[in-house]
Protein backbone atom coordinates (compact mmCIF):
# COMPACT_ATOMS: atom_id res chain seq x y z
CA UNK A 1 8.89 -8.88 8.32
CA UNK A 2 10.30 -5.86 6.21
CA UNK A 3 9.99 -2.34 8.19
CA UNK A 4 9.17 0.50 5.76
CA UNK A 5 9.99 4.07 6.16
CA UNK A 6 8.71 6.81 3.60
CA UNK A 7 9.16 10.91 4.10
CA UNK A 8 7.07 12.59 0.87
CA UNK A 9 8.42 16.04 0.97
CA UNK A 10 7.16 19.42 -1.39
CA UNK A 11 9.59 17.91 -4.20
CA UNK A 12 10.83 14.41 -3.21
CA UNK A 13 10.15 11.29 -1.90
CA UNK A 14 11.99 9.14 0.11
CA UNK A 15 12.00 5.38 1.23
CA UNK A 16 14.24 3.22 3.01
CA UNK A 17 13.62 -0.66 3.81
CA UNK A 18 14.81 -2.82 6.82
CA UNK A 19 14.86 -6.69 7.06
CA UNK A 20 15.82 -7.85 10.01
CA UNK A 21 17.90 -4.64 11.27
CA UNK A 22 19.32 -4.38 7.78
CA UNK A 23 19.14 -1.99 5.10
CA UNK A 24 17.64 -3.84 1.97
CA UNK A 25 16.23 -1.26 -0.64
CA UNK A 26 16.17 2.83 -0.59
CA UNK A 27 14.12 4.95 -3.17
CA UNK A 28 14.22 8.49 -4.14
CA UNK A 29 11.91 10.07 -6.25
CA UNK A 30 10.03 13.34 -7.55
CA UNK A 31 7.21 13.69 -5.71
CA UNK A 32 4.79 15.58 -8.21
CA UNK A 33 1.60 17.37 -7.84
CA UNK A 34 -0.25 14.66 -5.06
CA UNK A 35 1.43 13.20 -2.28
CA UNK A 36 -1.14 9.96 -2.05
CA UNK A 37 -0.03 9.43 -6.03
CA UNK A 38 3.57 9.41 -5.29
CA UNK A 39 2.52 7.26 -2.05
CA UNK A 40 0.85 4.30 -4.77
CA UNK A 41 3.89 4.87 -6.80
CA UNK A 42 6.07 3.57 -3.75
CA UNK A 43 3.98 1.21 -2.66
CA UNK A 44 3.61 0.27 -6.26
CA UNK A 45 7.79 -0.15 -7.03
CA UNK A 46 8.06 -2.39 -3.38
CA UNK A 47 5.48 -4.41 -4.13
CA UNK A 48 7.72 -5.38 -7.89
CA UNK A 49 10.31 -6.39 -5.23
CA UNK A 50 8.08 -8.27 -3.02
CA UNK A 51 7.67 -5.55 -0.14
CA UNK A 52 3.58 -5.78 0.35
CA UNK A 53 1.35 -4.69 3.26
CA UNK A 54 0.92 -8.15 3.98
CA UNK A 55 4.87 -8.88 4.90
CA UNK A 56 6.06 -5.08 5.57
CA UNK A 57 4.81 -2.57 8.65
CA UNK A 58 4.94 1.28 7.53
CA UNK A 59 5.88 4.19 9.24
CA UNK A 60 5.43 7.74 7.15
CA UNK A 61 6.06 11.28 7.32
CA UNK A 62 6.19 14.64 5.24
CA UNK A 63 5.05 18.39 4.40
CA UNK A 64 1.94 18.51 3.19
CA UNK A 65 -1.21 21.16 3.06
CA UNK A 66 -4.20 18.96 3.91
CA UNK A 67 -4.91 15.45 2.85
CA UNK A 68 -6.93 13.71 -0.36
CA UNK A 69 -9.76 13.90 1.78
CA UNK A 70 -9.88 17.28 1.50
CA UNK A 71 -9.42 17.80 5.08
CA UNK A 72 -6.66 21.09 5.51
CA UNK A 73 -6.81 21.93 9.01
CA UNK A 74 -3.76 19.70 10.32
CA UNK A 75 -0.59 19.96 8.15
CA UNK A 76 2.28 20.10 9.50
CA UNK A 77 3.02 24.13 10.05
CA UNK A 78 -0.48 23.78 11.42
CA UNK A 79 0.63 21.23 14.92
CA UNK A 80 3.67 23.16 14.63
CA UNK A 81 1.55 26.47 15.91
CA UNK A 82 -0.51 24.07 18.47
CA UNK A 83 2.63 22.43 20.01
């Protein structure tokens, strides 16, 4: 099973893939205007290489202001404040 790791910051996007303990595939890319795009676009590009949520677990992070659910009252500076 592949182990996925993705980080969508304010202007890039990041990925890194494990197989068994070992590196396999990194991406970097723009992030652009909506996180959960650039998100599709990622899962989009691993899929190509035969990384899909059947075969792969995910782990993500990132900056954001609110989700696409409209939902802005826990971004990140947000729990930051809470502790």
């Amino acid at each position: 099973m592949y182990q996925v790791g993705i980080d969508i910051g304010s202007s890039a996007a990041k990925a890194a893939v494990l197989n068994e303990g070992k590196l396999v595939k990194t991406l970097l890319l723009d992030t652009g205007f909506s996180g959960r795009n650039t998100a599709d676009r990622i899962y989009g590009m691993l899929e190509q290489e035969g990384i899909t949520k059947e075969n792969a677990a995910y782990v993500a992070t990132g900056y954001g202001n609110g989700d696409e659910t409209g939902r802005d009252d826990a971004n990140e500076l947000f729990t930051y404040q809470i502790g």
